[in-house]
C-alpha atoms as a PDB file:
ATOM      1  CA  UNK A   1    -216.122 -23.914-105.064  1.00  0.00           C
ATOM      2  CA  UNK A   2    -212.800 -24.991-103.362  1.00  0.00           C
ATOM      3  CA  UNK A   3    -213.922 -24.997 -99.476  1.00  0.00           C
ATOM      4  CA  UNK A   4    -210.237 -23.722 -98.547  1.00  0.00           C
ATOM      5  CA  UNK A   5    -210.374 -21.104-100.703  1.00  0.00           C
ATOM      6  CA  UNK A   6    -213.916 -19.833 -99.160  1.00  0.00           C
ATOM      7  CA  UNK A   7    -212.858 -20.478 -95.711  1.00  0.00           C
ATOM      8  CA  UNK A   8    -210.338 -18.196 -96.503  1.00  0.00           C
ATOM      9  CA  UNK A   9    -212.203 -15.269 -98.233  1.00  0.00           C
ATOM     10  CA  UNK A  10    -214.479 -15.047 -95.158  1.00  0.00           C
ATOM     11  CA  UNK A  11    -212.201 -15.432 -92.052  1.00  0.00           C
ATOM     12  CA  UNK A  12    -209.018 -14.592 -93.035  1.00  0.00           C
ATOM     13  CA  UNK A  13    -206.925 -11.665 -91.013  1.00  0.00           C
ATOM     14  CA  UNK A  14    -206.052  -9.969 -93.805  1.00  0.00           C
ATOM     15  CA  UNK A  15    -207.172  -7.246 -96.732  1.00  0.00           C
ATOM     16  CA  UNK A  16    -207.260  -7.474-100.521  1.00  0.00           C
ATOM     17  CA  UNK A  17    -204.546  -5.645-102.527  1.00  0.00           C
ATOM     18  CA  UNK A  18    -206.426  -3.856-105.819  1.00  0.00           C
ATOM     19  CA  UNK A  19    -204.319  -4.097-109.013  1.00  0.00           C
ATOM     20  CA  UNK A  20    -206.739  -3.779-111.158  1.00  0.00           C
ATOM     21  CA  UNK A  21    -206.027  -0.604-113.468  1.00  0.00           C
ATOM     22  CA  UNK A  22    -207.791  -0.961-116.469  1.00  0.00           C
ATOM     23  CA  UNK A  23    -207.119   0.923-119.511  1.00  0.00           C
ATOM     24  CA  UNK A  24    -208.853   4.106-118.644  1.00  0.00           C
ATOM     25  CA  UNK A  25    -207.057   4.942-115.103  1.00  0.00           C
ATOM     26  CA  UNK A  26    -203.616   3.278-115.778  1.00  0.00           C
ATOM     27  CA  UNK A  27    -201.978   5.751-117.054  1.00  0.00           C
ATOM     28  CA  UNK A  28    -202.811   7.876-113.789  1.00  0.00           C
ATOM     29  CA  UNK A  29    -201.555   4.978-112.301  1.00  0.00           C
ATOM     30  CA  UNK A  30    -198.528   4.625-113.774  1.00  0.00           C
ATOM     31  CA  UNK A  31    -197.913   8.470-113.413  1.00  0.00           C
ATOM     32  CA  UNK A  32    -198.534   8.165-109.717  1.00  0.00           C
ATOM     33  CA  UNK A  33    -195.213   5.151-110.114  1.00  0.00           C
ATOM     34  CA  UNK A  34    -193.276   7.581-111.869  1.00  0.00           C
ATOM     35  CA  UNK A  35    -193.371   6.315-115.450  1.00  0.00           C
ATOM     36  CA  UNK A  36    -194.652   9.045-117.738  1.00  0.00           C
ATOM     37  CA  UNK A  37    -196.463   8.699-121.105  1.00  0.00           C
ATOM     38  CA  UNK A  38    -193.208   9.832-123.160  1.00  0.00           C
ATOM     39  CA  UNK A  39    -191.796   6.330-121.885  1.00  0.00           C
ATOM     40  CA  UNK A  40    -194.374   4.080-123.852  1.00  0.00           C
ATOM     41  CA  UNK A  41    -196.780   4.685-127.313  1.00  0.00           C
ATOM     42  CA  UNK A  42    -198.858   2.337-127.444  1.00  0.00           C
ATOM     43  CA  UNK A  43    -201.219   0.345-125.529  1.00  0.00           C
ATOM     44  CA  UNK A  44    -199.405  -2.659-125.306  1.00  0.00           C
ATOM     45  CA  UNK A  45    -196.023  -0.924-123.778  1.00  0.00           C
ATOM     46  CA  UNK A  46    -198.583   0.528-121.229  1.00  0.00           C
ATOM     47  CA  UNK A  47    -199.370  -2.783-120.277  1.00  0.00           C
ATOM     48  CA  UNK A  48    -195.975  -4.072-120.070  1.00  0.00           C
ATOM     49  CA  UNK A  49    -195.224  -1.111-117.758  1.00  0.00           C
ATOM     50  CA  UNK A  50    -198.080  -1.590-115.369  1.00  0.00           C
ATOM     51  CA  UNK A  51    -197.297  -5.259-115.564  1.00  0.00           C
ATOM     52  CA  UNK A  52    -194.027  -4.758-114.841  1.00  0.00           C
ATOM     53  CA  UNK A  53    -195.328  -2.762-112.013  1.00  0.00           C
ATOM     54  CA  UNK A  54    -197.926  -5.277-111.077  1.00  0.00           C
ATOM     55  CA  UNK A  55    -194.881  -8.167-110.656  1.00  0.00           C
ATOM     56  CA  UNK A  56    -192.918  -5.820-108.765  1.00  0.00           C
ATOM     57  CA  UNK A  57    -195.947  -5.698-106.028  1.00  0.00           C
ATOM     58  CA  UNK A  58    -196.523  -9.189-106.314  1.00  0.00           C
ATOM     59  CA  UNK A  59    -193.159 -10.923-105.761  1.00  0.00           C
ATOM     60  CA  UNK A  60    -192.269  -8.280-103.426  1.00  0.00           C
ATOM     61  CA  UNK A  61    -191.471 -10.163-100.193  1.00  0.00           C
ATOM     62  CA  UNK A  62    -193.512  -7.584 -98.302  1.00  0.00           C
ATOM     63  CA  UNK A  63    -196.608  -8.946-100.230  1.00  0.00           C
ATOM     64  CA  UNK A  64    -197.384 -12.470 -98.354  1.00  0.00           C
ATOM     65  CA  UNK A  65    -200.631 -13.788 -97.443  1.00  0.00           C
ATOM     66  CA  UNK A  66    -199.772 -12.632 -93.849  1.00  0.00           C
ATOM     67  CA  UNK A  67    -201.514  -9.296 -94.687  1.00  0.00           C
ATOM     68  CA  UNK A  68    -202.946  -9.983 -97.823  1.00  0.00           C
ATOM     69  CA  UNK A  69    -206.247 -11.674 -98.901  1.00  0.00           C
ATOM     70  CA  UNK A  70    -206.570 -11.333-101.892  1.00  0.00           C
ATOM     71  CA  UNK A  71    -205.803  -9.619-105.171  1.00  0.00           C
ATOM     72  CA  UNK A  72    -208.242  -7.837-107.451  1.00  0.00           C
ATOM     73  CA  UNK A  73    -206.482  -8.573-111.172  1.00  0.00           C
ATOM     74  CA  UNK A  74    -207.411  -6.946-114.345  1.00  0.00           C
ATOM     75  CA  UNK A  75    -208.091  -9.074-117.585  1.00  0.00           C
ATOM     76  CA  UNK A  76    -204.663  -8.082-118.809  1.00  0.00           C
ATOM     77  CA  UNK A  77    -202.753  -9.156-115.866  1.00  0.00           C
ATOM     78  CA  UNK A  78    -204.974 -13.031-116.082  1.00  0.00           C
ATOM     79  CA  UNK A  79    -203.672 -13.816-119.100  1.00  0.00           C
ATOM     80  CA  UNK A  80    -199.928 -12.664-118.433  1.00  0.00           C
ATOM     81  CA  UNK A  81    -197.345 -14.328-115.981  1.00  0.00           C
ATOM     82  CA  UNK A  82    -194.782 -14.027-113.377  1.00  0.00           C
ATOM     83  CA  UNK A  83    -191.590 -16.278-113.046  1.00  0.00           C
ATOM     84  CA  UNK A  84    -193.129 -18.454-116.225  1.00  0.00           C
ATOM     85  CA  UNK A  85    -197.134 -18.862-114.145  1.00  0.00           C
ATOM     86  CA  UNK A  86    -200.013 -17.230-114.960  1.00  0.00           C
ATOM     87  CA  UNK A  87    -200.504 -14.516-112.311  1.00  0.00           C
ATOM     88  CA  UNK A  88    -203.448 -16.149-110.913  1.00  0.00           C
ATOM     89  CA  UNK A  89    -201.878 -19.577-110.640  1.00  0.00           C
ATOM     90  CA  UNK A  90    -198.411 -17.376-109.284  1.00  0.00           C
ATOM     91  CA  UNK A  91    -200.666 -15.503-106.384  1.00  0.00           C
ATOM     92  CA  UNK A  92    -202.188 -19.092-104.776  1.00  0.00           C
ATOM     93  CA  UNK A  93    -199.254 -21.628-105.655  1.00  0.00           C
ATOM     94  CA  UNK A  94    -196.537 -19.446-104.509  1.00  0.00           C
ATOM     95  CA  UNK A  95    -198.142 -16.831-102.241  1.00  0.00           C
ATOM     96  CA  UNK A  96    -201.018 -18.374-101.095  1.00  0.00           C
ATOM     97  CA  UNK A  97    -203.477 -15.375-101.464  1.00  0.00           C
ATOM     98  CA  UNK A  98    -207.138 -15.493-103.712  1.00  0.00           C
ATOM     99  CA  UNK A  99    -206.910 -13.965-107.588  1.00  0.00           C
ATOM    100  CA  UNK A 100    -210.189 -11.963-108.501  1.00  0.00           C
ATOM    101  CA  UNK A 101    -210.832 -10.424-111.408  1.00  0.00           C
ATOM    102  CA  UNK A 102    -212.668  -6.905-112.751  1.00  0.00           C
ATOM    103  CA  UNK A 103    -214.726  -7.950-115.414  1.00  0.00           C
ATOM    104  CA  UNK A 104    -216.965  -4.448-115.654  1.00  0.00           C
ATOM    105  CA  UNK A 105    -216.281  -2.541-118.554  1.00  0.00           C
ATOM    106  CA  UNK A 106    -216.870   0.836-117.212  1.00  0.00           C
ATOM    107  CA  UNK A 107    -219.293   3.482-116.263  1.00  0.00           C
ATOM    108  CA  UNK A 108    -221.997   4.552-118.407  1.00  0.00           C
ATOM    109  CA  UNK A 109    -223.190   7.988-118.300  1.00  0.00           C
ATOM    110  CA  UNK A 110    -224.838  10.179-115.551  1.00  0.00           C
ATOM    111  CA  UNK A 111    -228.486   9.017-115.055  1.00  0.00           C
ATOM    112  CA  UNK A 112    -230.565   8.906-111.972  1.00  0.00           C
ATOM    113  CA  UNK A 113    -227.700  10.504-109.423  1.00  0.00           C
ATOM    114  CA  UNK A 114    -225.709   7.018-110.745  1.00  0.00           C
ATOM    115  CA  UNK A 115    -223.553   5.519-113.468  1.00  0.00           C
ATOM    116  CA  UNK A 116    -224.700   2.130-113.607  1.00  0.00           C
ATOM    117  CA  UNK A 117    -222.080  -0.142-115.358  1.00  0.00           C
ATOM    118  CA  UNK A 118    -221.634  -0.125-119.097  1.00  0.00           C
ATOM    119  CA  UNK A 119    -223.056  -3.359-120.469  1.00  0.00           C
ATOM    120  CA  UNK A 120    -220.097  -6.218-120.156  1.00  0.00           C
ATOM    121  CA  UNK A 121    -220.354  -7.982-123.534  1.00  0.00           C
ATOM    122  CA  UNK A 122    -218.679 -11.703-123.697  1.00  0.00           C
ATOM    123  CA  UNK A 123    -219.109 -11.928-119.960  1.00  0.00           C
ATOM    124  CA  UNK A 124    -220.040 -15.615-119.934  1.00  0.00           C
ATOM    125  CA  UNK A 125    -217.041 -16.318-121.970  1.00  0.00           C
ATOM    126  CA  UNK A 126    -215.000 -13.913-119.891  1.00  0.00           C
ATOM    127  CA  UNK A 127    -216.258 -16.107-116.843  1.00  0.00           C
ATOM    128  CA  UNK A 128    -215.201 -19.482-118.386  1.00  0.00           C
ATOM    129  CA  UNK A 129    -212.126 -18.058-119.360  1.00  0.00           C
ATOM    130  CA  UNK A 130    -211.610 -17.418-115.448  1.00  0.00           C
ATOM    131  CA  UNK A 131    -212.364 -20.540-114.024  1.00  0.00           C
ATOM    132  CA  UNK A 132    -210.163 -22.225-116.491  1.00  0.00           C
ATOM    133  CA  UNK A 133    -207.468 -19.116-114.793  1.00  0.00           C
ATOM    134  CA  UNK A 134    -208.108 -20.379-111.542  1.00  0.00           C
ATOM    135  CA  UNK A 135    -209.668 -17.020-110.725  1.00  0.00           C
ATOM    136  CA  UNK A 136    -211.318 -17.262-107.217  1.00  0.00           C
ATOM    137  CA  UNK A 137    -214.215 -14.284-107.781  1.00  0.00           C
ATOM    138  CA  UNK A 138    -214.185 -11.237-109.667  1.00  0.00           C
ATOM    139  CA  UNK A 139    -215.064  -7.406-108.756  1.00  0.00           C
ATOM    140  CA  UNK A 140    -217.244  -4.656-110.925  1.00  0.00           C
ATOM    141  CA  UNK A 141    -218.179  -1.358-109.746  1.00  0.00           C
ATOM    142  CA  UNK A 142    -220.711   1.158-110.002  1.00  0.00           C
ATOM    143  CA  UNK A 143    -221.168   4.303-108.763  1.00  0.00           C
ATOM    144  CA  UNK A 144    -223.220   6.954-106.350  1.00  0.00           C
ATOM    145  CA  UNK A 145    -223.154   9.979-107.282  1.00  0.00           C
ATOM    146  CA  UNK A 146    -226.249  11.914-105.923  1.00  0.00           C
ATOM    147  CA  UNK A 147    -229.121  10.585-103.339  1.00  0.00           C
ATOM    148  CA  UNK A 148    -231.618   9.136-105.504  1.00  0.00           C
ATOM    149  CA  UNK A 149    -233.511   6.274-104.435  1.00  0.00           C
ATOM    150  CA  UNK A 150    -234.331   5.260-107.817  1.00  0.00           C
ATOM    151  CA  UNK A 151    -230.891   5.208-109.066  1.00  0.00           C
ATOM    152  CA  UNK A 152    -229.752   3.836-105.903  1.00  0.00           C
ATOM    153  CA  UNK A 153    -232.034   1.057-106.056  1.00  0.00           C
ATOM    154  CA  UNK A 154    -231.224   0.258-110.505  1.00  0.00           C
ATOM    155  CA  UNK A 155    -227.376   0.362-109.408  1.00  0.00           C
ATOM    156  CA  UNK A 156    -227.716  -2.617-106.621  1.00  0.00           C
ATOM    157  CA  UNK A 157    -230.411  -4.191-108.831  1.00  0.00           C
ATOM    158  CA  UNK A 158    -228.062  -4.545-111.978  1.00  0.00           C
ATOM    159  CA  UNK A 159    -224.842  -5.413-109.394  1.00  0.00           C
ATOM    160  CA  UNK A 160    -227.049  -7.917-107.870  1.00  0.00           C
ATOM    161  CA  UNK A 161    -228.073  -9.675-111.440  1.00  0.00           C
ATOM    162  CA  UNK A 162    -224.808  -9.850-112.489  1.00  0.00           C
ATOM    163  CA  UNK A 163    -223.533 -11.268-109.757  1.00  0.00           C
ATOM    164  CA  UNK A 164    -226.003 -14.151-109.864  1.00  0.00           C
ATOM    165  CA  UNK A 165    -224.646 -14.876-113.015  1.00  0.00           C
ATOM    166  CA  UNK A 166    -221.160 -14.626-111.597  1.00  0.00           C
ATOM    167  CA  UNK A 167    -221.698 -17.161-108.586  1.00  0.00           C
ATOM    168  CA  UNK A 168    -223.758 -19.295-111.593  1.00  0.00           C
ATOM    169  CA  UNK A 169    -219.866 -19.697-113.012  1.00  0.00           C
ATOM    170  CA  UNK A 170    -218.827 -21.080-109.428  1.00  0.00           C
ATOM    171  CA  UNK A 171    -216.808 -17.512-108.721  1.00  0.00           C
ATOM    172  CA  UNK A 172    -217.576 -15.422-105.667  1.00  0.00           C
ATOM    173  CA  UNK A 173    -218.635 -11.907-106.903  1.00  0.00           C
ATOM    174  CA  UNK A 174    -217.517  -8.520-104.865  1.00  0.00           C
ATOM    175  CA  UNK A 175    -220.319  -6.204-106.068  1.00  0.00           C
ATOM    176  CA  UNK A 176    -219.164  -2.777-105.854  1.00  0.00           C
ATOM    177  CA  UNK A 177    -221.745   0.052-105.088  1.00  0.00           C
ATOM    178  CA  UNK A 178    -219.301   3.141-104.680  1.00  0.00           C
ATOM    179  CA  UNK A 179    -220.169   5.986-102.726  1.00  0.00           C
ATOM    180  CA  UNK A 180    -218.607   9.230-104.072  1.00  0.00           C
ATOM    181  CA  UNK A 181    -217.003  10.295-100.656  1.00  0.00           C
ATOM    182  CA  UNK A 182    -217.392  14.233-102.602  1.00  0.00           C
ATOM    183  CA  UNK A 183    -221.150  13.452-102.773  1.00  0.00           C
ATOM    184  CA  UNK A 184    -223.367  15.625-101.160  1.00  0.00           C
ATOM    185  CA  UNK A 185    -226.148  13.751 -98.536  1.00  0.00           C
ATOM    186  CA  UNK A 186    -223.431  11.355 -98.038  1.00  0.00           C
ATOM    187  CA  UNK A 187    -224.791   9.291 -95.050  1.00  0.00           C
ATOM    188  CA  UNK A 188    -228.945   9.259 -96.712  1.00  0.00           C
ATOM    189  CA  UNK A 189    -227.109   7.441 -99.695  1.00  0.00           C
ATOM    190  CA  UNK A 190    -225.675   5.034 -97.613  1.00  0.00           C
ATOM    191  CA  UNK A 191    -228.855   4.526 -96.068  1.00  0.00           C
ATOM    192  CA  UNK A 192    -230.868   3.791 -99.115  1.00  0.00           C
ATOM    193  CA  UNK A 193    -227.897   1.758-100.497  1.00  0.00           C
ATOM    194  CA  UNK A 194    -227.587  -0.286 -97.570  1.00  0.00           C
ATOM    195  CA  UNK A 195    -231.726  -0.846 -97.397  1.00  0.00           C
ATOM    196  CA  UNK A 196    -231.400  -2.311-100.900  1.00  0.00           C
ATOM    197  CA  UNK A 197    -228.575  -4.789-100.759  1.00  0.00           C
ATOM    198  CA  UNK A 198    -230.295  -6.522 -97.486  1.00  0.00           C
ATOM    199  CA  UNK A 199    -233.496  -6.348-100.038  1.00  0.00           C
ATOM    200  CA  UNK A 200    -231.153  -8.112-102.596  1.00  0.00           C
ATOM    201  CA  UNK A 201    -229.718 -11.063-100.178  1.00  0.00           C
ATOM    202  CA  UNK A 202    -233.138 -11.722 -98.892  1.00  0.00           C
ATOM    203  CA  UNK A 203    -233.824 -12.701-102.175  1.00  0.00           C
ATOM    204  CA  UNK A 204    -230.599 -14.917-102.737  1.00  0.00           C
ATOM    205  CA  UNK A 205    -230.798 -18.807-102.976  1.00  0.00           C
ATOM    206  CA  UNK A 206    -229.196 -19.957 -99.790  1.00  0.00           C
ATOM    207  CA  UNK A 207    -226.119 -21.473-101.844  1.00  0.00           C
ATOM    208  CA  UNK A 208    -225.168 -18.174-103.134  1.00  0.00           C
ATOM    209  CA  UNK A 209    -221.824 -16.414-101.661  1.00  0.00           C
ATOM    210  CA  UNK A 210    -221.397 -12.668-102.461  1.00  0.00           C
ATOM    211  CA  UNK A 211    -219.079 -10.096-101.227  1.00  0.00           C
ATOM    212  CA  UNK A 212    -219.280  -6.246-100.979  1.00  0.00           C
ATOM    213  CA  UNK A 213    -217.224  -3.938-101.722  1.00  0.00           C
ATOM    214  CA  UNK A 214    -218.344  -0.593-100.008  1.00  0.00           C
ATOM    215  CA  UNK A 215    -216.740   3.381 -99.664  1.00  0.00           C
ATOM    216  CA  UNK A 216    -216.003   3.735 -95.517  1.00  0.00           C
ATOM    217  CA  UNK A 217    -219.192   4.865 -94.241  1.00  0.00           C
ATOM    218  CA  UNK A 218    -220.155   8.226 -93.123  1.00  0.00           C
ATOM    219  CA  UNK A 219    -221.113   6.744 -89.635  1.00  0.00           C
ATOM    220  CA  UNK A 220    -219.063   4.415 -88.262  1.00  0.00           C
ATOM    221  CA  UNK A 221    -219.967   0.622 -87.754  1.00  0.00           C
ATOM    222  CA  UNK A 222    -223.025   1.849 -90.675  1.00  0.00           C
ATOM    223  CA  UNK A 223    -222.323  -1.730 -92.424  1.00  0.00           C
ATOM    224  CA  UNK A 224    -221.900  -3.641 -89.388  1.00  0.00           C
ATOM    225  CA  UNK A 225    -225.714  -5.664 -90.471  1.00  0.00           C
ATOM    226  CA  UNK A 226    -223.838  -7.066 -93.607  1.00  0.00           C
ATOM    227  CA  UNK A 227    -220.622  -7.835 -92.144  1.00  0.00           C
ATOM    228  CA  UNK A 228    -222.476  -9.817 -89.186  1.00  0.00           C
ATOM    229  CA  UNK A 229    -225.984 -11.677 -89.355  1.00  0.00           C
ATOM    230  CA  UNK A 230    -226.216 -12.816 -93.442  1.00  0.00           C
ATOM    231  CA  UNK A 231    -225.245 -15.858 -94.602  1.00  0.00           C
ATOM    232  CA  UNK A 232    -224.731 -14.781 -98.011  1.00  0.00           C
ATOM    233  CA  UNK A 233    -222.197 -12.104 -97.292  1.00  0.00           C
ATOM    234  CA  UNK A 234    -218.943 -13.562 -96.481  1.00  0.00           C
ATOM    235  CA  UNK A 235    -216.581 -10.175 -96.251  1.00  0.00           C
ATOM    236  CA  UNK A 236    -217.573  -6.629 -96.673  1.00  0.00           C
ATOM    237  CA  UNK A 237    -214.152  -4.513 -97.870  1.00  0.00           C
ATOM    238  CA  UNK A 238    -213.736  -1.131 -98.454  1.00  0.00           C
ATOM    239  CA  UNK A 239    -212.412   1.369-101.082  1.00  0.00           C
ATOM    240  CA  UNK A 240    -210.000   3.773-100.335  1.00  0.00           C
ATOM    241  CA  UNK A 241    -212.425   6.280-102.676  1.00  0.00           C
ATOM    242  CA  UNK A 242    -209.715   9.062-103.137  1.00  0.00           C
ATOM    243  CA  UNK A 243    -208.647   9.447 -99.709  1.00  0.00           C
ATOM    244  CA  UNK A 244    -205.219   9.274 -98.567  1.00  0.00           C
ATOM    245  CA  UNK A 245    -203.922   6.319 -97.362  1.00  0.00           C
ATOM    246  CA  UNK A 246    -203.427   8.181 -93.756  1.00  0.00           C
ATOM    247  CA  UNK A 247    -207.215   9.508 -93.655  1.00  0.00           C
ATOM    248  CA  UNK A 248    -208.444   5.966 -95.297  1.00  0.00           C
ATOM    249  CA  UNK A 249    -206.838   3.914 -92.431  1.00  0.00           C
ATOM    250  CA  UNK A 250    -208.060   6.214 -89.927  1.00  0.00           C
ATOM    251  CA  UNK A 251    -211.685   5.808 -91.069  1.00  0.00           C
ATOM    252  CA  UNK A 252    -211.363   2.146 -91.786  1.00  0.00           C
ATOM    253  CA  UNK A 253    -209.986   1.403 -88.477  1.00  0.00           C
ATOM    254  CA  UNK A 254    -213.144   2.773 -86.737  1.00  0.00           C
ATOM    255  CA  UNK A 255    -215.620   0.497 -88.381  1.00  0.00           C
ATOM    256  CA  UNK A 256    -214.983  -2.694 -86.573  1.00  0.00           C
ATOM    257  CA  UNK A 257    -215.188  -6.054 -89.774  1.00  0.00           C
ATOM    258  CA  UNK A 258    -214.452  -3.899 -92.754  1.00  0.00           C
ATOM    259  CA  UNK A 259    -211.511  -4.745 -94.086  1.00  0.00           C
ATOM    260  CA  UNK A 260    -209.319  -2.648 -96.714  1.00  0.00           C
ATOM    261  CA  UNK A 261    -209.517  -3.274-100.779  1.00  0.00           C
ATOM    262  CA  UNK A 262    -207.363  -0.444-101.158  1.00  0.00           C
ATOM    263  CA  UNK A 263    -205.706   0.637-104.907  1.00  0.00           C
ATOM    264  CA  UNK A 264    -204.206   4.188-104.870  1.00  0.00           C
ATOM    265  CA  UNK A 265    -203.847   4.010-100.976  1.00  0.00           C
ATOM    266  CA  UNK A 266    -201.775   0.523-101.073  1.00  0.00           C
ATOM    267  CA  UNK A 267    -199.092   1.859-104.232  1.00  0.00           C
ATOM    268  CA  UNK A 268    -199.079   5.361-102.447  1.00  0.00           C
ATOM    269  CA  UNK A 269    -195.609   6.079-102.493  1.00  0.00           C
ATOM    270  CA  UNK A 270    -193.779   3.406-104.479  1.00  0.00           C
ATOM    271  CA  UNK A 271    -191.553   5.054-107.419  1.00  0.00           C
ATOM    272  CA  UNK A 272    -190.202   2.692-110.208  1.00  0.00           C
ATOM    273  CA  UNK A 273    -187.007   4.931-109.071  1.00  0.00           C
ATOM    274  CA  UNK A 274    -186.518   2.946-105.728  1.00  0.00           C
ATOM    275  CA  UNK A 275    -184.308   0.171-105.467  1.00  0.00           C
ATOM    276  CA  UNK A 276    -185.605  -3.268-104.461  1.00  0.00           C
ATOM    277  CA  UNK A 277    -184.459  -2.399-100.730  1.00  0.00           C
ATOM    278  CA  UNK A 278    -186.553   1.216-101.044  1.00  0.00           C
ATOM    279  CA  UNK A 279    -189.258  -0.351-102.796  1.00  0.00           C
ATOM    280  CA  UNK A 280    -189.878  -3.146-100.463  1.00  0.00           C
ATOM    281  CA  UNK A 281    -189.408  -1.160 -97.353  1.00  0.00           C
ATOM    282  CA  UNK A 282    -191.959   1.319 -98.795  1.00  0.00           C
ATOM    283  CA  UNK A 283    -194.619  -1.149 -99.725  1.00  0.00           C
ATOM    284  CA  UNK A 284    -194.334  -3.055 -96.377  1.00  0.00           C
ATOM    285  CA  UNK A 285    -195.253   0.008 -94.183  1.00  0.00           C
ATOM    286  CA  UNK A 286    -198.130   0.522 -96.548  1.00  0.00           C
ATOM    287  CA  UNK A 287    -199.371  -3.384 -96.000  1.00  0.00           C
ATOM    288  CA  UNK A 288    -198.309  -3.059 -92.462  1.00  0.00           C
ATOM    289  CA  UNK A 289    -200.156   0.316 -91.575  1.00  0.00           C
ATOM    290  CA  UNK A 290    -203.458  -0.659 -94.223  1.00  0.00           C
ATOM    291  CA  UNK A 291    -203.445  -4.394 -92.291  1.00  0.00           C
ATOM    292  CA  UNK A 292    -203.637  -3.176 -88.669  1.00  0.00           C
ATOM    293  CA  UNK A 293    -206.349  -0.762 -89.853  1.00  0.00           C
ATOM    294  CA  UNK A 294    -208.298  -3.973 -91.204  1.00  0.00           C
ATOM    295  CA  UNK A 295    -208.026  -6.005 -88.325  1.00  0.00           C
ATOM    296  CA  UNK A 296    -209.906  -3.632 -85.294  1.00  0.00           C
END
């Protein structure tokens, strides 16, 4: 693991951007950007919109490692480039900020109050395939849907064994236990959630580097034992979980560590419509306004 690279994940002032619309939600995505289904037909002109879209973000001169950490790619977006580099290689070597990747392949079904993650097939060559990217970690979430301790405790067990095999690869996993904010029982979620991730790092080899990926607690501070105090967490971040980008900030801003890994809340606003002066002026009071929230 490149010690800069670490250093950086864990200490950094900064947040990661999300990018990682996968097949499933990028069409909402792209909707949300103003380009509408009529204007591709197939999978692969999706892409090349969102990519398009993705670029945009990325070369943006709002989007410098000032602010941003990192940036959570999907497998898509790895194996295309920007300016003639592969995206990863593009983000360090020219911006100076850490490439992840989402490697889950979905949710499964309702079971337990959970959807655990569907099983990821070819992840070891998916992993190898990374590295050789110059991918820094990657990101796969699950997700709480009702308080059940059972469930709770099968969603951060199978996060937890996958990432092992992650950090195995010499990546940095963000294991991603979402919280439906629409949940009922909210906070006792969060409770049994939290109890079984410190049960998880206790077990951890002492070499092993994870980061979470949590909603913004129902009580303030909640995660403030797993930003400070274990070794094997090096950054807790936070999903935007369907709230605006105004209400997100607000939350985020009261728990003290957690820093923003917002998707919806960062491109809130940006139209394929602006011009490069709109666009950039947009997306830089988005980074500006989701960065001083990630910094209290």
């Amino acid at each position: 693991m490149d010690q800069k690279k670490l250093q950086r994940a864990a200490a950094a002032k900064a947040f990661i951007a999300a990018l990682d619309q996968s097949g499933g939600s990028t069409p909402k995505a792209l909707a949300a950007y103003g380009v509408e289904k009529s204007e591709y037909s197939t999978d692969q002109e999706m892409f090349d919109k969102v990519h398009e879209m993705r670029t945009r973000i990325i070369k943006s001169p709002a989007f410098t490692s000032e602010h941003i950490l990192g940036a959570i790619l999907f497998e898509n977006t790895m194996e295309r480039t920007i300016d003639g580099e592969l995206t990863a290689d593009y983000l360090w070597n020219k911006k100076a900020i850490l490439p992840f990747l989402k490697v889950d392949k979905g949710l499964a079904d309702l079971s337990n109050g959970v959807q655990l993650m569907k099983p990821i097939s070819g992840l070891d060559e998916l992993l190898q395939r990374a590295v050789k990217r110059n991918i820094f970690g990657t990101k796969m979430r699950s997700v709480i849907k009702e308080t059940n301790p059972s469930g709770i405790k099968e969603i951060v067990r199978q996060q937890f064994e996958i990432g092992k095999q992650i950090a195995a690869a010499g990546l940095v996993p963000i294991i991603e236990p979402e919280v439906d904010i629409h949940s009922q029982n909210r906070a006792e979620s969060e409770k049994f959630l939290k109890d079984e991730i410190l049960n998880q790092t206790a077990q951890l080899h002492s070499d092993t580097k994870i980061m979470l990926k949590l909603s913004i607690p129902v009580v303030d501070n909640f995660y403030s034992d797993l930003i400070t105090g274990q070794p094997n967490i090096i950054r807790v971040v936070a999903l935007s979980g369907g709230f605006s980008r105004k209400d997100a900030n607000e939350k985020l801003a009261r728990n003290h560590g957690l820093i923003a890994s917002f998707s919806r809340a960062l491109a809130e606003g940006l139209s394929v419509r602006q011009s490069d002066e709109e666009f950039n002026a947009c997306l830089a009071a988005s980074i500006k306004s989701i960065y001083n929230a990630s910094i209290t």
